[in-house]
C-alpha atoms as a PDB file:
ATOM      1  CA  UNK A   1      20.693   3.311  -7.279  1.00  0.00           C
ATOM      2  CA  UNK A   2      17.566   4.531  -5.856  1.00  0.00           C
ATOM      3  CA  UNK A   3      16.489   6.546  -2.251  1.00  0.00           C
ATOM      4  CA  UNK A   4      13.579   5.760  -0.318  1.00  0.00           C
ATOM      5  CA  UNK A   5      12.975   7.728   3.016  1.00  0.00           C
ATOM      6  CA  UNK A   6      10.883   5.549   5.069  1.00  0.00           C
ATOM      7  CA  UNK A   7       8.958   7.214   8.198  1.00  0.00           C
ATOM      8  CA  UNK A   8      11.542   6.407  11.210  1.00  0.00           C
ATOM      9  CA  UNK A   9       9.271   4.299  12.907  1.00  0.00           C
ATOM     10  CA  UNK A  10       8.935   2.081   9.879  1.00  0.00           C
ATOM     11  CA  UNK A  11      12.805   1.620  10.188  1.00  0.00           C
ATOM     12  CA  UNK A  12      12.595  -1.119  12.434  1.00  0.00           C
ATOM     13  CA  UNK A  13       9.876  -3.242  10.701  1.00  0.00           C
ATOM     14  CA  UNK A  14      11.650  -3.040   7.412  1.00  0.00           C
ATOM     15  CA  UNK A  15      14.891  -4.110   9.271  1.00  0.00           C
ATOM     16  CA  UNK A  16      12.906  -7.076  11.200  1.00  0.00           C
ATOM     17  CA  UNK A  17      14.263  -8.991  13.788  1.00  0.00           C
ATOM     18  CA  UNK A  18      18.037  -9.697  13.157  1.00  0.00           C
ATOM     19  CA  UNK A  19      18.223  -8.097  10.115  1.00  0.00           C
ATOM     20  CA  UNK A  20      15.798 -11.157   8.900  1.00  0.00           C
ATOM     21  CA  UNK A  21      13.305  -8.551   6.751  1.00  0.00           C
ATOM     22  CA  UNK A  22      16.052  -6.562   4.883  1.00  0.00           C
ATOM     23  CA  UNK A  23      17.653 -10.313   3.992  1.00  0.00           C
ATOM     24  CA  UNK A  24      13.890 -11.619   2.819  1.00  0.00           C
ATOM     25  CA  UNK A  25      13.600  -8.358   0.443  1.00  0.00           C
ATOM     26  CA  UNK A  26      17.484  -8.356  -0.755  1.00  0.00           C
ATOM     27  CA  UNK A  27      17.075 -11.887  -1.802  1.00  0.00           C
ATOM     28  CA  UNK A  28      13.224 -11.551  -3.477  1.00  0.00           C
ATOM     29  CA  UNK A  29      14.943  -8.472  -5.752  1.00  0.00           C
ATOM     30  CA  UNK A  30      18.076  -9.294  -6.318  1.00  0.00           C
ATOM     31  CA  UNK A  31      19.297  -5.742  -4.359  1.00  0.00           C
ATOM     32  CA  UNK A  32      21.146  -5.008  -1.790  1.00  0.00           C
ATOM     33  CA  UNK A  33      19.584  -2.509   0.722  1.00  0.00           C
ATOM     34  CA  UNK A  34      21.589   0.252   2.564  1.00  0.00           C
ATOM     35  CA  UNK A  35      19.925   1.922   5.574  1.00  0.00           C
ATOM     36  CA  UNK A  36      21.363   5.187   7.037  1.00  0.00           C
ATOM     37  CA  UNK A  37      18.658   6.633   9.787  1.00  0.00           C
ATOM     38  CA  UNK A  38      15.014   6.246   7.706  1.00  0.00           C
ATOM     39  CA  UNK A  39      16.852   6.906   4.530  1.00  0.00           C
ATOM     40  CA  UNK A  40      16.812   3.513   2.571  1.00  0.00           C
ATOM     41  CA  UNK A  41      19.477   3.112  -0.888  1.00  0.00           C
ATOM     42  CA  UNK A  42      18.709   0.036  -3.012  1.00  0.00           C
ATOM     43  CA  UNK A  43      21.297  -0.935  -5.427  1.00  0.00           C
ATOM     44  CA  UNK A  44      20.985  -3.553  -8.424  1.00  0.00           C
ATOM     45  CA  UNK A  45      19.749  -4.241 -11.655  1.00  0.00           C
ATOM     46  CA  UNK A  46      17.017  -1.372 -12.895  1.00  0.00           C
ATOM     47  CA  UNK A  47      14.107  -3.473 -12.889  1.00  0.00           C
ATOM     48  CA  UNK A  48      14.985  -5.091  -9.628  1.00  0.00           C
ATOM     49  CA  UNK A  49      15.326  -1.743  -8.096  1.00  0.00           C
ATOM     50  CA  UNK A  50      12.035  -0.710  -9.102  1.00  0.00           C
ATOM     51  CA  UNK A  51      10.751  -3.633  -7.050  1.00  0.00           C
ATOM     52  CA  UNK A  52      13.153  -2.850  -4.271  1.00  0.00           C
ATOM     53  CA  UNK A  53      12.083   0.866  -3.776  1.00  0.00           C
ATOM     54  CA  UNK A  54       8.168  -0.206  -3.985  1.00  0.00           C
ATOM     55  CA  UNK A  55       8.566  -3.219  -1.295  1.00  0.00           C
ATOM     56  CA  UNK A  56      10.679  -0.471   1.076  1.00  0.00           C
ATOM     57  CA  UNK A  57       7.960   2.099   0.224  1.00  0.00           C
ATOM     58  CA  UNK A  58       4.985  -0.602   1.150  1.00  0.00           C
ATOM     59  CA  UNK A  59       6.552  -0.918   4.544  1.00  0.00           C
ATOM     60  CA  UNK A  60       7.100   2.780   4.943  1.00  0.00           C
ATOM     61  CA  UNK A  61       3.570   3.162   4.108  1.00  0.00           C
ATOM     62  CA  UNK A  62       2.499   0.500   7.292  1.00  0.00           C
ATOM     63  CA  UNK A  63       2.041  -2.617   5.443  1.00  0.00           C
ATOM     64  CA  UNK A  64       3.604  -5.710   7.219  1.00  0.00           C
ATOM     65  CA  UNK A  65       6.675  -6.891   5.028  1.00  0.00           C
ATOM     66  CA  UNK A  66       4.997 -10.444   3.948  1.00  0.00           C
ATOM     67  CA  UNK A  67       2.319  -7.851   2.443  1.00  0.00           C
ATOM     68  CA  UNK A  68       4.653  -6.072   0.711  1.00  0.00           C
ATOM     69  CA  UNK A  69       6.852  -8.304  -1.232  1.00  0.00           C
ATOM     70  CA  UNK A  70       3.771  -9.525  -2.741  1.00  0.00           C
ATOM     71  CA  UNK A  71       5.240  -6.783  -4.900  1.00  0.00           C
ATOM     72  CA  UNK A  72       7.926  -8.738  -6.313  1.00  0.00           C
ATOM     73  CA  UNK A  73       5.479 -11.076  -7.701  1.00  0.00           C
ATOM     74  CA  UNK A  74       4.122 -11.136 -11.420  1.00  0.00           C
ATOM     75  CA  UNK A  75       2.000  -7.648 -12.375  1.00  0.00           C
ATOM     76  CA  UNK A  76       1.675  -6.731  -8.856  1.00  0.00           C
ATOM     77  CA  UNK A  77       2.067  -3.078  -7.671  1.00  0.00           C
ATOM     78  CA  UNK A  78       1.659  -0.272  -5.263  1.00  0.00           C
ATOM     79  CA  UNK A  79      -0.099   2.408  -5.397  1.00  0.00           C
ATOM     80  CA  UNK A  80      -1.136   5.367  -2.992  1.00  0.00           C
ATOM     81  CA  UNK A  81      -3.794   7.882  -1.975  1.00  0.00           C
ATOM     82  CA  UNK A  82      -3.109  10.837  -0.583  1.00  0.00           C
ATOM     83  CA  UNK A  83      -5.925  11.769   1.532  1.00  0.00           C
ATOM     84  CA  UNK A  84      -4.505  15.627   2.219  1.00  0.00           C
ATOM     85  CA  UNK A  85      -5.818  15.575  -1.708  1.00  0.00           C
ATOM     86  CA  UNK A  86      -9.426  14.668   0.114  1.00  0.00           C
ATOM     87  CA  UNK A  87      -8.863  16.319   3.677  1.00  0.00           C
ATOM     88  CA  UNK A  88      -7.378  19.504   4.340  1.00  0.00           C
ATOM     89  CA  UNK A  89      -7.829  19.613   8.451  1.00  0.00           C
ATOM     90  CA  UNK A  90      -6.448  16.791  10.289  1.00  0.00           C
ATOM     91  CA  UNK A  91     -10.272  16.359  11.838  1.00  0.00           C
ATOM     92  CA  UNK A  92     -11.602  15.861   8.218  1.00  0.00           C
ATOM     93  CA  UNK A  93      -8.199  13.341   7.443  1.00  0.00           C
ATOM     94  CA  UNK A  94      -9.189  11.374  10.419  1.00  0.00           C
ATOM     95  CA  UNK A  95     -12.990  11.307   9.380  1.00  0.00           C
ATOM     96  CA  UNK A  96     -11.933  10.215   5.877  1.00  0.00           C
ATOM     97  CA  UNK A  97      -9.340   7.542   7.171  1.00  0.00           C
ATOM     98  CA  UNK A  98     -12.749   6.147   9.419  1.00  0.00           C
ATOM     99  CA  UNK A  99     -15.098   5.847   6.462  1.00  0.00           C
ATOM    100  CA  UNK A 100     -12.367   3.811   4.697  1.00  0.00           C
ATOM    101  CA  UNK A 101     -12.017   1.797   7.424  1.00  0.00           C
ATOM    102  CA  UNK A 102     -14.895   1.005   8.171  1.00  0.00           C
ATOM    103  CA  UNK A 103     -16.504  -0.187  11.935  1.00  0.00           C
ATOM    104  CA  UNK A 104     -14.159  -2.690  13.164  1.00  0.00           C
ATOM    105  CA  UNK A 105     -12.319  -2.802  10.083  1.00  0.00           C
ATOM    106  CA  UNK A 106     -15.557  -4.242   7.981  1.00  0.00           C
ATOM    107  CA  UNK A 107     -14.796  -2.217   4.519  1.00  0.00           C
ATOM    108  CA  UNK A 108     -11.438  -2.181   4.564  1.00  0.00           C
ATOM    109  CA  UNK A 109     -11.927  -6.294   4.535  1.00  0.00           C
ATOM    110  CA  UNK A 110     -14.688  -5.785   2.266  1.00  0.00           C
ATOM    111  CA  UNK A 111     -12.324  -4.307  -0.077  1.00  0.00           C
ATOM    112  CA  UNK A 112      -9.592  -6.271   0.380  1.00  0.00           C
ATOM    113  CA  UNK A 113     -11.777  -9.517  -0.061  1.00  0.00           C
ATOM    114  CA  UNK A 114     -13.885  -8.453  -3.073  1.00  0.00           C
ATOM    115  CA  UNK A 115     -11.086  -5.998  -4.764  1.00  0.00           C
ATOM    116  CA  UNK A 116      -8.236  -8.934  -4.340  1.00  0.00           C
ATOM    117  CA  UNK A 117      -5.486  -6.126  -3.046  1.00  0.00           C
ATOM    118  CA  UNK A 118      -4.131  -5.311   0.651  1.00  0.00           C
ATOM    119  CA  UNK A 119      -4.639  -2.238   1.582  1.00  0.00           C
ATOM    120  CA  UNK A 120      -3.014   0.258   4.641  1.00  0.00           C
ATOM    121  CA  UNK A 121      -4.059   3.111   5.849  1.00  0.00           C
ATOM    122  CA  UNK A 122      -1.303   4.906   7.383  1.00  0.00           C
ATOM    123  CA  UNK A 123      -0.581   8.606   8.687  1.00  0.00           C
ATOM    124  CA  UNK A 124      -2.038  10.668   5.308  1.00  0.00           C
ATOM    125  CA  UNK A 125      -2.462   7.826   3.229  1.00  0.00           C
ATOM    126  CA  UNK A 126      -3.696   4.990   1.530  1.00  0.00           C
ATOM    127  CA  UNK A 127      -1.419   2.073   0.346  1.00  0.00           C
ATOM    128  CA  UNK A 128      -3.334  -0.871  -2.520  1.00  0.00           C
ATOM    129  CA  UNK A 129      -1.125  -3.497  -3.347  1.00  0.00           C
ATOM    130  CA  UNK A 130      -2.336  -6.063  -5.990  1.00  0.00           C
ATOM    131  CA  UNK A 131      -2.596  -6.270  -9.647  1.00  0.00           C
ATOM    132  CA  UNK A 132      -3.201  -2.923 -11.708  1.00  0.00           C
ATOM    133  CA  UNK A 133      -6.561  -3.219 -13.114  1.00  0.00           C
ATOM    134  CA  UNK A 134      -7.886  -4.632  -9.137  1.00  0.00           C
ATOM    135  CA  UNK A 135      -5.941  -1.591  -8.101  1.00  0.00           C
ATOM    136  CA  UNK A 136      -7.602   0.423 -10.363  1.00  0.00           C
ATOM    137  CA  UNK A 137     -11.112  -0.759  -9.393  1.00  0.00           C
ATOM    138  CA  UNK A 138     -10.807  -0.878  -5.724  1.00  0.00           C
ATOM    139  CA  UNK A 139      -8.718   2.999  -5.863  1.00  0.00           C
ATOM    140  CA  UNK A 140     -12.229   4.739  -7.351  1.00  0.00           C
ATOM    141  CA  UNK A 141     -14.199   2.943  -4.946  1.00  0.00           C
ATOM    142  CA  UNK A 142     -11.769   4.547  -1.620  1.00  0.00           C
ATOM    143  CA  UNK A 143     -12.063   7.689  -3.931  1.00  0.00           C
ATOM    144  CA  UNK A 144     -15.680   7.669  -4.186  1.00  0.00           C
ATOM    145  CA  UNK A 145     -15.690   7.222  -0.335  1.00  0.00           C
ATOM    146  CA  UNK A 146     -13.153   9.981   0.532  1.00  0.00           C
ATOM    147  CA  UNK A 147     -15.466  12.372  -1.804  1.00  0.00           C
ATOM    148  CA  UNK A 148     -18.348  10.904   0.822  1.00  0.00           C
ATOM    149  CA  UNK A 149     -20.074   9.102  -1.607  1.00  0.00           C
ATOM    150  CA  UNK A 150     -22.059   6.673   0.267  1.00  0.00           C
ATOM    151  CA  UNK A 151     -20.952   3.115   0.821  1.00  0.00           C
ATOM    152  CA  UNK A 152     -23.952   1.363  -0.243  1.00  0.00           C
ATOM    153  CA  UNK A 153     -23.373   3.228  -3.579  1.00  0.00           C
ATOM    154  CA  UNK A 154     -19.226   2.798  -3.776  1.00  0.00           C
ATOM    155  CA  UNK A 155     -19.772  -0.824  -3.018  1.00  0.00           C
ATOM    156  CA  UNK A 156     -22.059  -1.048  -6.307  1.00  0.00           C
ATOM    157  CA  UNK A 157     -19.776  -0.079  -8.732  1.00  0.00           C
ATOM    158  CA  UNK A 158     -17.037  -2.472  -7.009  1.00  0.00           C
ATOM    159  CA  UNK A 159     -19.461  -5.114  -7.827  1.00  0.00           C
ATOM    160  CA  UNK A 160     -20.779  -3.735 -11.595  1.00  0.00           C
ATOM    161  CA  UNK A 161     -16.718  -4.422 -11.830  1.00  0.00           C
ATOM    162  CA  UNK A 162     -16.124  -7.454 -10.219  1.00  0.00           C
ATOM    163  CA  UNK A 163     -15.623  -9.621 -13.836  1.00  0.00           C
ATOM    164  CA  UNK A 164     -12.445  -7.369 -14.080  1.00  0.00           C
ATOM    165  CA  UNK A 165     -11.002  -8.233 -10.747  1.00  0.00           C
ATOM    166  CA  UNK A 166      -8.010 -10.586 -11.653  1.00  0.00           C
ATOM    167  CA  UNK A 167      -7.960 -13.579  -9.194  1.00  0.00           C
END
Protein backbone atom coordinates (compact mmCIF):
# COMPACT_ATOMS: atom_id res chain seq x y z
CA UNK A 1 0.00 0.00 0.00
CA UNK A 2 1.15 3.39 -0.70
CA UNK A 3 0.25 7.25 0.88
CA UNK A 4 -0.15 10.19 -1.13
CA UNK A 5 -1.11 13.54 0.64
CA UNK A 6 -2.73 15.58 -1.92
CA UNK A 7 -3.09 19.53 -1.22
CA UNK A 8 -6.84 19.71 0.31
CA UNK A 9 -8.09 21.63 -2.38
CA UNK A 10 -7.04 19.00 -4.86
CA UNK A 11 -9.33 16.59 -2.80
CA UNK A 12 -12.28 17.37 -4.61
CA UNK A 13 -10.96 17.19 -8.23
CA UNK A 14 -9.40 13.84 -7.61
CA UNK A 15 -12.80 12.71 -6.11
CA UNK A 16 -14.82 14.33 -9.23
CA UNK A 17 -18.29 14.62 -9.39
CA UNK A 18 -20.02 11.54 -7.75
CA UNK A 19 -17.12 9.84 -6.98
CA UNK A 20 -16.80 9.52 -11.04
CA UNK A 21 -12.72 10.49 -10.97
CA UNK A 22 -11.63 8.11 -8.12
CA UNK A 23 -13.81 5.21 -10.20
CA UNK A 24 -11.94 6.36 -13.72
CA UNK A 25 -8.37 5.99 -11.84
CA UNK A 26 -9.37 2.68 -9.69
CA UNK A 27 -10.37 1.03 -12.86
CA UNK A 28 -7.22 2.44 -15.27
CA UNK A 29 -4.77 0.79 -12.28
CA UNK A 30 -6.30 -1.88 -11.11
CA UNK A 31 -6.30 -0.11 -7.26
CA UNK A 32 -8.55 0.74 -5.08
CA UNK A 33 -8.20 4.32 -3.63
CA UNK A 34 -8.92 5.24 0.06
CA UNK A 35 -9.32 8.95 0.90
CA UNK A 36 -9.23 10.14 4.57
CA UNK A 37 -9.08 14.26 4.55
CA UNK A 38 -6.13 15.01 1.64
CA UNK A 39 -4.43 11.85 2.66
CA UNK A 40 -4.90 9.38 -0.34
CA UNK A 41 -3.97 5.15 0.32
CA UNK A 42 -3.81 3.13 -2.92
CA UNK A 43 -3.88 -0.52 -2.55
CA UNK A 44 -3.08 -3.27 -5.32
CA UNK A 45 -0.63 -4.96 -7.22
CA UNK A 46 3.08 -3.12 -6.91
CA UNK A 47 3.30 -1.96 -10.30
CA UNK A 48 -0.26 -0.80 -10.39
CA UNK A 49 0.34 1.17 -7.32
CA UNK A 50 3.15 2.91 -8.72
CA UNK A 51 0.74 4.18 -11.36
CA UNK A 52 -1.89 4.84 -8.77
CA UNK A 53 0.29 7.10 -6.47
CA UNK A 54 1.70 9.10 -9.72
CA UNK A 55 -2.00 9.70 -11.29
CA UNK A 56 -3.14 10.92 -7.43
CA UNK A 57 0.13 12.92 -7.28
CA UNK A 58 -0.59 14.56 -10.99
CA UNK A 59 -3.85 15.81 -9.64
CA UNK A 60 -2.37 16.97 -6.38
CA UNK A 61 0.08 18.77 -8.40
CA UNK A 62 -3.08 20.78 -10.50
CA UNK A 63 -3.28 18.74 -13.52
CA UNK A 64 -6.93 17.95 -14.61
CA UNK A 65 -7.50 14.07 -14.06
CA UNK A 66 -7.89 13.21 -18.03
CA UNK A 67 -4.18 14.73 -17.95
CA UNK A 68 -3.10 12.64 -15.49
CA UNK A 69 -4.01 9.14 -16.23
CA UNK A 70 -2.17 9.65 -19.34
CA UNK A 71 0.13 8.13 -16.74
CA UNK A 72 -1.22 4.78 -16.87
CA UNK A 73 -0.38 4.60 -20.43
CA UNK A 74 2.81 2.86 -22.01
CA UNK A 75 6.37 4.71 -20.80
CA UNK A 76 4.58 7.67 -19.63
CA UNK A 77 5.56 9.46 -16.35
CA UNK A 78 5.61 12.33 -13.98
CA UNK A 79 7.99 14.26 -13.02
CA UNK A 80 8.42 17.58 -10.92
CA UNK A 81 10.34 20.82 -10.41
CA UNK A 82 10.66 22.33 -7.46
CA UNK A 83 11.02 25.91 -8.06
CA UNK A 84 11.98 26.77 -4.09
CA UNK A 85 15.29 24.86 -5.68
CA UNK A 86 15.23 28.12 -8.23
CA UNK A 87 13.40 30.79 -5.94
CA UNK A 88 13.97 31.37 -2.46
CA UNK A 89 11.39 34.55 -1.87
CA UNK A 90 7.93 34.00 -2.85
CA UNK A 91 8.42 37.37 -5.22
CA UNK A 92 11.28 35.54 -7.11
CA UNK A 93 8.85 31.99 -7.12
CA UNK A 94 6.18 34.03 -8.67
CA UNK A 95 8.65 35.71 -11.23
CA UNK A 96 9.99 32.24 -12.09
CA UNK A 97 6.42 30.59 -12.32
CA UNK A 98 5.70 33.86 -15.05
CA UNK A 99 8.70 33.20 -17.28
CA UNK A 100 7.53 29.55 -17.51
CA UNK A 101 4.37 30.55 -18.33
CA UNK A 102 4.78 32.64 -20.55
CA UNK A 103 2.27 35.88 -21.74
CA UNK A 104 -1.05 34.40 -22.00
CA UNK A 105 0.16 31.05 -21.55
CA UNK A 106 2.36 31.18 -25.03
CA UNK A 107 5.51 28.96 -23.66
CA UNK A 108 3.92 26.87 -21.58
CA UNK A 109 1.93 25.79 -25.05
CA UNK A 110 5.08 26.14 -26.77
CA UNK A 111 6.40 23.50 -24.64
CA UNK A 112 3.72 21.42 -24.39
CA UNK A 113 3.29 21.42 -28.31
CA UNK A 114 6.95 21.03 -29.35
CA UNK A 115 8.15 18.89 -26.07
CA UNK A 116 4.91 16.39 -26.51
CA UNK A 117 4.25 16.47 -22.43
CA UNK A 118 1.49 18.45 -20.27
CA UNK A 119 2.75 20.44 -18.04
CA UNK A 120 1.23 22.37 -14.55
CA UNK A 121 2.43 24.82 -12.76
CA UNK A 122 1.05 24.73 -9.41
CA UNK A 123 1.82 26.41 -5.87
CA UNK A 124 5.97 25.69 -5.82
CA UNK A 125 6.07 23.56 -8.66
CA UNK A 126 6.28 22.22 -11.91
CA UNK A 127 4.44 18.97 -12.99
CA UNK A 128 5.73 17.22 -16.97
CA UNK A 129 3.84 14.36 -17.80
CA UNK A 130 4.84 12.44 -21.02
CA UNK A 131 7.39 10.00 -22.03
CA UNK A 132 10.93 10.07 -20.21
CA UNK A 133 13.33 11.14 -22.76
CA UNK A 134 10.42 14.27 -23.90
CA UNK A 135 10.44 14.77 -20.17
CA UNK A 136 13.89 14.93 -20.07
CA UNK A 137 14.22 17.44 -22.94
CA UNK A 138 11.47 19.76 -22.14
CA UNK A 139 12.69 19.62 -17.91
CA UNK A 140 16.33 21.41 -19.00
CA UNK A 141 14.61 23.73 -21.13
CA UNK A 142 12.03 25.03 -17.78
CA UNK A 143 15.48 24.66 -15.98
CA UNK A 144 17.35 26.78 -18.25
CA UNK A 145 14.44 29.32 -17.87
CA UNK A 146 14.15 29.22 -14.03
CA UNK A 147 18.16 29.87 -14.05
CA UNK A 148 16.89 33.04 -16.44
CA UNK A 149 18.41 31.86 -19.34
CA UNK A 150 16.72 33.61 -22.06
CA UNK A 151 13.88 32.10 -24.02
CA UNK A 152 15.08 32.69 -27.40
CA UNK A 153 18.13 30.63 -26.24
CA UNK A 154 16.08 27.70 -24.08
CA UNK A 155 13.84 27.37 -27.06
CA UNK A 156 17.08 26.47 -29.25
CA UNK A 157 18.22 23.65 -27.57
CA UNK A 158 14.43 22.30 -27.41
CA UNK A 159 14.70 22.40 -31.08
CA UNK A 160 18.68 21.08 -31.54
CA UNK A 161 16.56 18.10 -29.64
CA UNK A 162 13.51 17.83 -31.30
CA UNK A 163 14.61 14.27 -33.35
CA UNK A 164 14.51 12.83 -29.72
CA UNK A 165 11.04 13.94 -28.87
CA UNK A 166 8.98 10.61 -29.03
CA UNK A 167 5.62 11.29 -30.84
Amino acid sequence: MREVRIPEDRVAVLIGEGGETKERIEERTECDLEIQDNLVSIEGDPIDEMDGSNIVKAVGRGFNPEKALKIAEKDKMLHVIDISNFASTENSRDRLKGRVIGRDGETRRHLEKEGNVDISIYGKTIGVIGFAQNIEIVSEVIKQLLNGRSHSSAYGYLEKNQGSIKR
